[in-house]
C-alpha atoms as a PDB file:
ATOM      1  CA  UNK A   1     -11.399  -2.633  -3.563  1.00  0.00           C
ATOM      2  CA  UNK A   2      -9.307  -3.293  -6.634  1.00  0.00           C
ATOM      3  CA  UNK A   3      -8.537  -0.306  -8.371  1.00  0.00           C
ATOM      4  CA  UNK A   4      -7.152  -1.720 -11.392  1.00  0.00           C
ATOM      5  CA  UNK A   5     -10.750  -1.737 -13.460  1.00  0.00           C
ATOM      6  CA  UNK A   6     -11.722   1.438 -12.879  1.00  0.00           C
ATOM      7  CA  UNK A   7      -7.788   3.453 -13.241  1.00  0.00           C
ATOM      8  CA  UNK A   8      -7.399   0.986 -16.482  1.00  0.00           C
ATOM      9  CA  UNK A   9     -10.164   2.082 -17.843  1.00  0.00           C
ATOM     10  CA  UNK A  10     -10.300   6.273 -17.174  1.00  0.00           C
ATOM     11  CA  UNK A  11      -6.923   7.460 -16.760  1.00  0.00           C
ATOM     12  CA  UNK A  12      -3.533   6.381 -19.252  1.00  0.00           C
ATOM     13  CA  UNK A  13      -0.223   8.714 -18.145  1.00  0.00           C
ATOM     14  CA  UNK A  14       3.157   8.003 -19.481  1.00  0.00           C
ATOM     15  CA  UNK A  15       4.796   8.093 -15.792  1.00  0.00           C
ATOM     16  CA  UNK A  16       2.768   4.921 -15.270  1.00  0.00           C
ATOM     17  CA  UNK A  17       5.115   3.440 -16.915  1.00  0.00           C
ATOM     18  CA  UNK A  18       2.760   0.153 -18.416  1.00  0.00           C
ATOM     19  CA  UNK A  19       1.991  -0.543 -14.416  1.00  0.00           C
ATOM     20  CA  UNK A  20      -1.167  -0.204 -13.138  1.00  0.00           C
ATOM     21  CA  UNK A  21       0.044  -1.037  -9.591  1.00  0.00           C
ATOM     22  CA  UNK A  22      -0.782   1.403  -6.720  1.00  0.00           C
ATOM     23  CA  UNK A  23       2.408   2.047  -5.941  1.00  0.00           C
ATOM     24  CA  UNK A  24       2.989   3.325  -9.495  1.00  0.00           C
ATOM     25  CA  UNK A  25      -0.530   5.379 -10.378  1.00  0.00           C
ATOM     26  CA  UNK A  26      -1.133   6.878  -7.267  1.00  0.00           C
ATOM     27  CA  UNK A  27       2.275   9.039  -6.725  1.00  0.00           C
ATOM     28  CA  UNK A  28       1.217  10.103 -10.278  1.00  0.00           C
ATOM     29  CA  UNK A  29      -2.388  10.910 -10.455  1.00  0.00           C
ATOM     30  CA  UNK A  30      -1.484  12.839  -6.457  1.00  0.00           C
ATOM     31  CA  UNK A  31       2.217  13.753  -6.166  1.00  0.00           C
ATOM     32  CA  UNK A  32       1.784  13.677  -2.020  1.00  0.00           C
ATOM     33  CA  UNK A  33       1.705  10.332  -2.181  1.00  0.00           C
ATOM     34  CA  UNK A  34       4.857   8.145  -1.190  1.00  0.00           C
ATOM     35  CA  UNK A  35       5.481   4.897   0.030  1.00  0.00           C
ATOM     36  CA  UNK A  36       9.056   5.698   0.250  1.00  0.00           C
ATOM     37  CA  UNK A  37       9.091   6.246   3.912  1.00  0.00           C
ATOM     38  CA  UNK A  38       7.284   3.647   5.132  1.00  0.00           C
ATOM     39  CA  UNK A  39       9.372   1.052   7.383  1.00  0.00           C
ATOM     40  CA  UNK A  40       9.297  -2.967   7.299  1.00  0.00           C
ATOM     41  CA  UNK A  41       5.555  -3.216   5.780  1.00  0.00           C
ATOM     42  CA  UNK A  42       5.695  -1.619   2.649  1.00  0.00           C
ATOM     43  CA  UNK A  43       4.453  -3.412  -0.356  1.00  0.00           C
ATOM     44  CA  UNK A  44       1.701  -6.307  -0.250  1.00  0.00           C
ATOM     45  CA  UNK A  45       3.620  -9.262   0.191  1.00  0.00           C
ATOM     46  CA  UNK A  46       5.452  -7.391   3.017  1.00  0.00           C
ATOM     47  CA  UNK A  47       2.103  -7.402   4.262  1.00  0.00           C
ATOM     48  CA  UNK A  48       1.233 -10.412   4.046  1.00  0.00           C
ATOM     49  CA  UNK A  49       4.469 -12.025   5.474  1.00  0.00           C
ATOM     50  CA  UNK A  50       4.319  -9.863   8.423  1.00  0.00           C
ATOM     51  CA  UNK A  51       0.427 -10.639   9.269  1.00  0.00           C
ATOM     52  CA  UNK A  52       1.502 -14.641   9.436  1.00  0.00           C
ATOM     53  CA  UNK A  53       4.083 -13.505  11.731  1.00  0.00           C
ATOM     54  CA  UNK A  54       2.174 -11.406  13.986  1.00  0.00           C
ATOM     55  CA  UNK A  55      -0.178 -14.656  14.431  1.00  0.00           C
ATOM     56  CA  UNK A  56       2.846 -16.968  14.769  1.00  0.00           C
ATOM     57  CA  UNK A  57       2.352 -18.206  18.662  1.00  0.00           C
ATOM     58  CA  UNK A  58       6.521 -18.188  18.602  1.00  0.00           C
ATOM     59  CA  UNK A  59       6.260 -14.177  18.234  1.00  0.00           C
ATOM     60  CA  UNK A  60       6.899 -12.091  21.234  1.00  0.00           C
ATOM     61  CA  UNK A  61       4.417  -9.307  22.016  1.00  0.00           C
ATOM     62  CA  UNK A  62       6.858  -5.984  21.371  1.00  0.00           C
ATOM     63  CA  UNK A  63       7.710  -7.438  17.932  1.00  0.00           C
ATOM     64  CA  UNK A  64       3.917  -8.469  17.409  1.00  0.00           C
ATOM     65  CA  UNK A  65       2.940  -4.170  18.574  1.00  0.00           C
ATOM     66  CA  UNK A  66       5.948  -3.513  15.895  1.00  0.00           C
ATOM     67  CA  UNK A  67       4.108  -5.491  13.309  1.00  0.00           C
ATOM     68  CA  UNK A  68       0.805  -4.220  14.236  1.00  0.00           C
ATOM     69  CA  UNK A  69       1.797  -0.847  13.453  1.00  0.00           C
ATOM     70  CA  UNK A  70       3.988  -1.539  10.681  1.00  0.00           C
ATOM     71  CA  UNK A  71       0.737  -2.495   8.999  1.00  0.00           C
ATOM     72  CA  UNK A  72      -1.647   0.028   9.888  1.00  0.00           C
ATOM     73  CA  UNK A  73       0.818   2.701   8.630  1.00  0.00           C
ATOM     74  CA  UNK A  74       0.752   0.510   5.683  1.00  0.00           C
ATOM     75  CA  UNK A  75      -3.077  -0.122   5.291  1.00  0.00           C
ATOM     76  CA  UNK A  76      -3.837   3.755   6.532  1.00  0.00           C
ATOM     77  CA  UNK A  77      -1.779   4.836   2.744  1.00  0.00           C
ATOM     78  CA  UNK A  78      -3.373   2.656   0.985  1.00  0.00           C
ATOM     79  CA  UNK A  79      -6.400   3.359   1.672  1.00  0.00           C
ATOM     80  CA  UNK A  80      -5.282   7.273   1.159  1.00  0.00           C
ATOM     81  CA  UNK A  81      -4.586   6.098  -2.004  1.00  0.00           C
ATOM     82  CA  UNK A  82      -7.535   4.731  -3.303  1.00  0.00           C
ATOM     83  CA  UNK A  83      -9.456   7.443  -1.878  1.00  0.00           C
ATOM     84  CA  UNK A  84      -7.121   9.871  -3.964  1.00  0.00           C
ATOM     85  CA  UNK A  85      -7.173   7.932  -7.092  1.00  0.00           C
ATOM     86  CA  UNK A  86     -10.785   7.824  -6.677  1.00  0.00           C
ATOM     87  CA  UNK A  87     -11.589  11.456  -6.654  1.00  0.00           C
ATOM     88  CA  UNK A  88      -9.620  12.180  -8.991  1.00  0.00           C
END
């Protein structure tokens, strides 16, 4: 789900800072929210650069468990995210 439409168009706050980026509304609109301590996988094209990996044939299976998790720690926030933004 994007969540640019719907923030854009219900909620303006200064600490936004012009962004409408995830990272940036949803520490604001639910102060528990951090991506600060997340490790390796921690903004989208981090993401995406460590999914081609993990499907790279030339990627040994610890590192490809290291990814794995990487990105469901990743994927688990934002989706804790949304949901927060969301009910707000």
């Amino acid at each position: 789900m994007d969540m640019l439409p719907p923030v854009r168009e219900n909620v303006i706050h200064p600490k936004f800072h012009g962004s409408w980026s995830i990272k940036d509304v949803a520490p604001v609109l639910s102060p528990s929210v951090s991506y600060d301590d997340l490790e390796g996988v921690s903004v989208g094209s981090d993401a995406s650069a460590a999914f081609v990996e993990a499907i790279s044939p030339n990627v040994d299976e610890t590192r490809k468990d290291e990814i794995r998790e990487e990105l469901l720690r990743y994927c688990k926030l934002d989706t804790e995210c949304m949901y927060e933004i969301v009910s707000f």
